[in-house]
C-alpha atoms as a PDB file:
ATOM      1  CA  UNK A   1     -13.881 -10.233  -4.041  1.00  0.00           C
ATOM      2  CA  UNK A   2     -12.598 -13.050  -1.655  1.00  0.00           C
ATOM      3  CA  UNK A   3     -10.403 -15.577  -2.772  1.00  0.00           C
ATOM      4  CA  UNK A   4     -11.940 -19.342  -2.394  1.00  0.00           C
ATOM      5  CA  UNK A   5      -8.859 -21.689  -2.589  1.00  0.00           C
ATOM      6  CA  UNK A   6      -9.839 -24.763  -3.074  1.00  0.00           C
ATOM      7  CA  UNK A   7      -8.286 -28.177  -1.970  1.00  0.00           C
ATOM      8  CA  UNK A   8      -5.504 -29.314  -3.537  1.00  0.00           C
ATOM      9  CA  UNK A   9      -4.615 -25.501  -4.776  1.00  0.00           C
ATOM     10  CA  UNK A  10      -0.742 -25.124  -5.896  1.00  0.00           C
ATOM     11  CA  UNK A  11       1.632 -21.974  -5.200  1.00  0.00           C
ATOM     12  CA  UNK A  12       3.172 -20.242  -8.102  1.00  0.00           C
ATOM     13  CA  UNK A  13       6.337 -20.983  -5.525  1.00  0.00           C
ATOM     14  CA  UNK A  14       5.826 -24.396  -5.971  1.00  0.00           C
ATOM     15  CA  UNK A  15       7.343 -24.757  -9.329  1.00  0.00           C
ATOM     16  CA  UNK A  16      10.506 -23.735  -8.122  1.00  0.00           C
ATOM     17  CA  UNK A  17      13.371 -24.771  -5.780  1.00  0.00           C
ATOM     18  CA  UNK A  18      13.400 -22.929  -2.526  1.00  0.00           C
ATOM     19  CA  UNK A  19      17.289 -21.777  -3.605  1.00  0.00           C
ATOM     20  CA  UNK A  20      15.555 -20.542  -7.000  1.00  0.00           C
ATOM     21  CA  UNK A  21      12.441 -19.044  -5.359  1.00  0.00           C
ATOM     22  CA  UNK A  22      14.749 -17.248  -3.035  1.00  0.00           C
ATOM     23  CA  UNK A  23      17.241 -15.728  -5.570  1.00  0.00           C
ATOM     24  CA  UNK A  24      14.112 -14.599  -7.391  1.00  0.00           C
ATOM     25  CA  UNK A  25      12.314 -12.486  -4.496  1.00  0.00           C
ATOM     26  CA  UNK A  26      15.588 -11.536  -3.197  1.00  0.00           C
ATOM     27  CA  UNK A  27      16.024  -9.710  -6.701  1.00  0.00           C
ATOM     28  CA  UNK A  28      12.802  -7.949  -6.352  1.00  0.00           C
ATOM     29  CA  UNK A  29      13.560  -6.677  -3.003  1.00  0.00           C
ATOM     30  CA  UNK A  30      16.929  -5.229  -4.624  1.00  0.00           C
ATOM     31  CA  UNK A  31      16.012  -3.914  -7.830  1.00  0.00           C
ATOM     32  CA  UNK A  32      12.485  -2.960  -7.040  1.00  0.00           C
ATOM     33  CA  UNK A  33      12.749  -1.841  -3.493  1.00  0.00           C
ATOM     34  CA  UNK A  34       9.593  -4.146  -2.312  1.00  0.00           C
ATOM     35  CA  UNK A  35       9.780  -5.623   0.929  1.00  0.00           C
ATOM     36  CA  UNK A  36      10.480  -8.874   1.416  1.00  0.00           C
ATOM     37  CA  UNK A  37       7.105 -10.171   2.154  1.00  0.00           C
ATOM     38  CA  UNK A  38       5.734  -8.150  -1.093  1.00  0.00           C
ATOM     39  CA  UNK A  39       8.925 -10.079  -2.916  1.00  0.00           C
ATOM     40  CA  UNK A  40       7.429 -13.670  -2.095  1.00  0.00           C
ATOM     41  CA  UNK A  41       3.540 -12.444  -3.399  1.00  0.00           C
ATOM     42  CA  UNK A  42       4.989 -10.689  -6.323  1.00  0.00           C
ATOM     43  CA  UNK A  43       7.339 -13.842  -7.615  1.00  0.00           C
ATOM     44  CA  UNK A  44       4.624 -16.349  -6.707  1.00  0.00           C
ATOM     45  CA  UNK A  45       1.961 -14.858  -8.614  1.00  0.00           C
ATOM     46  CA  UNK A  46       4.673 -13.916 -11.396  1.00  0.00           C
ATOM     47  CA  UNK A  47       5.600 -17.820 -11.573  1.00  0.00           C
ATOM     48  CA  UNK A  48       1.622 -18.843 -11.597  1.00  0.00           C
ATOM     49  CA  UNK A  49       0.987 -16.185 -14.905  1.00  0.00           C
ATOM     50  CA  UNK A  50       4.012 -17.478 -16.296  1.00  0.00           C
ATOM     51  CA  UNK A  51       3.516 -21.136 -16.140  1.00  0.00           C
ATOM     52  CA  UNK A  52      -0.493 -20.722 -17.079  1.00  0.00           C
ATOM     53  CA  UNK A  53       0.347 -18.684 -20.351  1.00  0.00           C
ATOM     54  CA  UNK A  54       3.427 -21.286 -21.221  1.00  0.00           C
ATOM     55  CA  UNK A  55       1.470 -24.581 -20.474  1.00  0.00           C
ATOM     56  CA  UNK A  56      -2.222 -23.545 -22.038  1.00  0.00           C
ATOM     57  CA  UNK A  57      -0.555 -21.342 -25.055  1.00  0.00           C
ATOM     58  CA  UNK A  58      -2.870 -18.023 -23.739  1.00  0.00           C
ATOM     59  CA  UNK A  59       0.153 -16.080 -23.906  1.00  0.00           C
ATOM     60  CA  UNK A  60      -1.437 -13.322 -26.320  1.00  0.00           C
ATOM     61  CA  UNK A  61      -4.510 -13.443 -24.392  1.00  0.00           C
ATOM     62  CA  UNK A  62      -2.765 -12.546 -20.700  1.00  0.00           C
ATOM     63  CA  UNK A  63      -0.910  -9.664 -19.059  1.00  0.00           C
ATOM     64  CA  UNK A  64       0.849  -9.436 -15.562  1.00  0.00           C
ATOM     65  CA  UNK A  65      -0.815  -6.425 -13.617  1.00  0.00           C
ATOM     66  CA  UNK A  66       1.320  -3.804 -13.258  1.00  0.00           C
ATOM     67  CA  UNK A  67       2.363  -5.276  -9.029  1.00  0.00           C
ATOM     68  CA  UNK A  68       3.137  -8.826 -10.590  1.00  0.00           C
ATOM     69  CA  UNK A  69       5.089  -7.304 -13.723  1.00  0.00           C
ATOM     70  CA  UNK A  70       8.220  -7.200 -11.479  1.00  0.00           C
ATOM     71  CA  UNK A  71       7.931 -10.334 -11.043  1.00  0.00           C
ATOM     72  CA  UNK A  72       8.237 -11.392 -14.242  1.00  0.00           C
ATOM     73  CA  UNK A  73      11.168  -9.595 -14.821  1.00  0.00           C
ATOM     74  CA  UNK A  74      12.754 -11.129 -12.102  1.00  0.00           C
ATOM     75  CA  UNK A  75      12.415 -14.301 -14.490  1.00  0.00           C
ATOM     76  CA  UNK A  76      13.546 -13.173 -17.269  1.00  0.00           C
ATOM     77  CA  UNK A  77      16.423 -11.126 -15.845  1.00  0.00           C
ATOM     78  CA  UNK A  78      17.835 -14.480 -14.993  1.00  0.00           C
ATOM     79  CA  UNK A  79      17.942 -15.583 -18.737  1.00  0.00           C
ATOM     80  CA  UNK A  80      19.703 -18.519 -18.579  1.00  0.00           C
ATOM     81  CA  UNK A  81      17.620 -19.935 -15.227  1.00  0.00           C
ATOM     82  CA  UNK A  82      14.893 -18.594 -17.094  1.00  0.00           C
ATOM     83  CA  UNK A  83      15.501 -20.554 -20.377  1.00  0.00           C
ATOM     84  CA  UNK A  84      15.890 -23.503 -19.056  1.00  0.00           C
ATOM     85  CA  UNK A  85      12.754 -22.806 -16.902  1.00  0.00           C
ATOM     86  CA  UNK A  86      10.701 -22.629 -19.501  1.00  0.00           C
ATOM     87  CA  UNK A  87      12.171 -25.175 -21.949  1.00  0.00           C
ATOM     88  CA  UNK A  88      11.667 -28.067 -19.086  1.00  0.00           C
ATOM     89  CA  UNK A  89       8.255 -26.724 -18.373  1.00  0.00           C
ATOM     90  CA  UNK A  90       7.020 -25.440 -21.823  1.00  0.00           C
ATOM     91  CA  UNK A  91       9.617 -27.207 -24.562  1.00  0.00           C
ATOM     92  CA  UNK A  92      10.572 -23.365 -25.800  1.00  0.00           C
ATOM     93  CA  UNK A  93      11.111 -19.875 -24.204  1.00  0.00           C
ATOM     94  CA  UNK A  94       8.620 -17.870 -23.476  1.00  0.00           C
ATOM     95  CA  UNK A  95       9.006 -14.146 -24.218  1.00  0.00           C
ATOM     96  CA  UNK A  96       7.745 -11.476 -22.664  1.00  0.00           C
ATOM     97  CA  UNK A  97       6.296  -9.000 -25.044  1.00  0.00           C
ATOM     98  CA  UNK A  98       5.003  -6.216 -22.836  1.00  0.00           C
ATOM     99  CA  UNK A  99       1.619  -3.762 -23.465  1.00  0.00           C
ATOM    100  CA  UNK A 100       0.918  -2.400 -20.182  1.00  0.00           C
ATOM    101  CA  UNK A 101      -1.801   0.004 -22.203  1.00  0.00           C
ATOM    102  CA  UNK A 102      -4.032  -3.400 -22.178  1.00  0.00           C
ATOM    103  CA  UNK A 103      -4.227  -3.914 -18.212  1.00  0.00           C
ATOM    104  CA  UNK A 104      -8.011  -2.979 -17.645  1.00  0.00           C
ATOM    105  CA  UNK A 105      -9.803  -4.460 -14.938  1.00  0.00           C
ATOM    106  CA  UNK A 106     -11.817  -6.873 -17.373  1.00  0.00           C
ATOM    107  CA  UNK A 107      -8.581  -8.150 -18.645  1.00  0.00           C
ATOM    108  CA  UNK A 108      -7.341  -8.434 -15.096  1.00  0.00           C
ATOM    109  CA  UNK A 109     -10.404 -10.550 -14.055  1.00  0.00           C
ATOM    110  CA  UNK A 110     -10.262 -12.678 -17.267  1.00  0.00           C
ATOM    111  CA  UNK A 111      -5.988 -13.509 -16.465  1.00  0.00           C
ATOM    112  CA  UNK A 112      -7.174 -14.446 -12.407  1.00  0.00           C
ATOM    113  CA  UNK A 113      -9.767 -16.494 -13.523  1.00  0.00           C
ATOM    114  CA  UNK A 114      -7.421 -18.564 -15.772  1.00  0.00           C
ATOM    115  CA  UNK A 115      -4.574 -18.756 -13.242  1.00  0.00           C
ATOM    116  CA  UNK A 116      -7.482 -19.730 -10.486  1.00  0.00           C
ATOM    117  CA  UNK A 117      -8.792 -22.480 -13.326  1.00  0.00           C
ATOM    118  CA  UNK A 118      -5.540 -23.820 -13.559  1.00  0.00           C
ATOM    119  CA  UNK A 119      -5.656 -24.694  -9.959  1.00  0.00           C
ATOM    120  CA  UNK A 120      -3.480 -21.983  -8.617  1.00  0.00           C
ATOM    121  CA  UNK A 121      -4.045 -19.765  -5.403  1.00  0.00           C
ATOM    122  CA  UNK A 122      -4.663 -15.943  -6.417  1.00  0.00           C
ATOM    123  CA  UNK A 123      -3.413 -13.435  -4.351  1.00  0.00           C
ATOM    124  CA  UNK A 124      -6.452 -10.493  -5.913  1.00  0.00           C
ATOM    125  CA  UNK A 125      -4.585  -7.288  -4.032  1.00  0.00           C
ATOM    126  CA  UNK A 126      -1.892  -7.769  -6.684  1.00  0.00           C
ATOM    127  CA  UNK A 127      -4.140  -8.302  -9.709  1.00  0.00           C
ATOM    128  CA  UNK A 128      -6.706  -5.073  -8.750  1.00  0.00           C
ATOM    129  CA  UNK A 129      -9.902  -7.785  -8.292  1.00  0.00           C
ATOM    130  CA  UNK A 130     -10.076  -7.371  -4.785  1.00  0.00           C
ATOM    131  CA  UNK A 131     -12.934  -5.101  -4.655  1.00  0.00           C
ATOM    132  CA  UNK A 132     -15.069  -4.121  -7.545  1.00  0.00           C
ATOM    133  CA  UNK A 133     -14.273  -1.256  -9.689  1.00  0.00           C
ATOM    134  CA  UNK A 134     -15.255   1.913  -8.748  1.00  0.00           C
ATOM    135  CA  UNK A 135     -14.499   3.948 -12.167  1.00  0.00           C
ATOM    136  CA  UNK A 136     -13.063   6.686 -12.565  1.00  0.00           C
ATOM    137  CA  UNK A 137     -11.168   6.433  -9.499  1.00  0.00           C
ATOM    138  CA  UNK A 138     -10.467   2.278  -9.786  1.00  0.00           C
ATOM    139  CA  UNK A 139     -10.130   0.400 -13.082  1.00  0.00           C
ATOM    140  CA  UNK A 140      -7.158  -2.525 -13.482  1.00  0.00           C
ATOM    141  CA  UNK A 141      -4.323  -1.628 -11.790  1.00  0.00           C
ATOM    142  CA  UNK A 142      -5.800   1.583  -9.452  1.00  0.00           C
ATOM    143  CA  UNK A 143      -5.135   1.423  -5.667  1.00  0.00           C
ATOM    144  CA  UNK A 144      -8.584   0.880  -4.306  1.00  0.00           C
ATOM    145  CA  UNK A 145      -9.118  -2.337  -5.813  1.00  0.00           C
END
């Protein structure tokens, strides 16, 4: 699947600071040993999820794929940036209330498409809708998609 952006298409980054974007990567690359350049794709699409689920109240409906999970842990590890995050952005705190047993590659496609409807960029090699599911070997999460 390629990835139309279309003009006028916003970053997950771009709901940050630079200084807050940074910190955030920067403790992805620490605690979760990705490279740097991973980091910044990881947080970004982390921050897009986030603010989509927040802002349209899909929360229940939406999961992180397992590659943009760290991400959002990199949020909410930072629970007082975090809180305040969401409270200017959402007017509460958003939990996190994980289920990784419900990332399947429907699922997967149904979270891009909202984050993409929402007007942000999708980065599909961290969601697994890059390429179309070749089951058994590829559903959600699996390394060929």
């Amino acid at each position: 699947m390629t990835t139309t952006v279309a003009a006028g298409t916003r970053t997950g980054r771009s709901l940050v600071t630079d200084v807050e974007f940074d910190m955030l990567a920067a403790f992805c690359v620490d605690e979760y040993g990705l490279e740097r350049c991973v980091a910044d794709r990881v947080v970004d699409q982390a921050l897009a999820l986030v603010f989509v689920m927040g802002s349209t109240g899909g929360g229940d409906a939406m999961a992180p794929s397992q590659q943009v999970d760290p991400g959002w842990h990199a949020l909410i590890l930072h629970t007082n940036w975090y809180a305040d995050w969401c409270e200017k952005n959402f007017g509460s705190f958003l939990h996190h209330q994980p289920n990784s047993k419900v990332r399947t590659h429907g699922l997967m496609a149904s979270v891009v498409e909202k984050i993409r409807v929402a007007g942000f960029t999708v980065d599909d090699r961290l969601w697994g809708t890059a390429a179309q599911c070749n089951a058994p070997t590829c559903c959600g999460d699996g390394p060929c998609c």
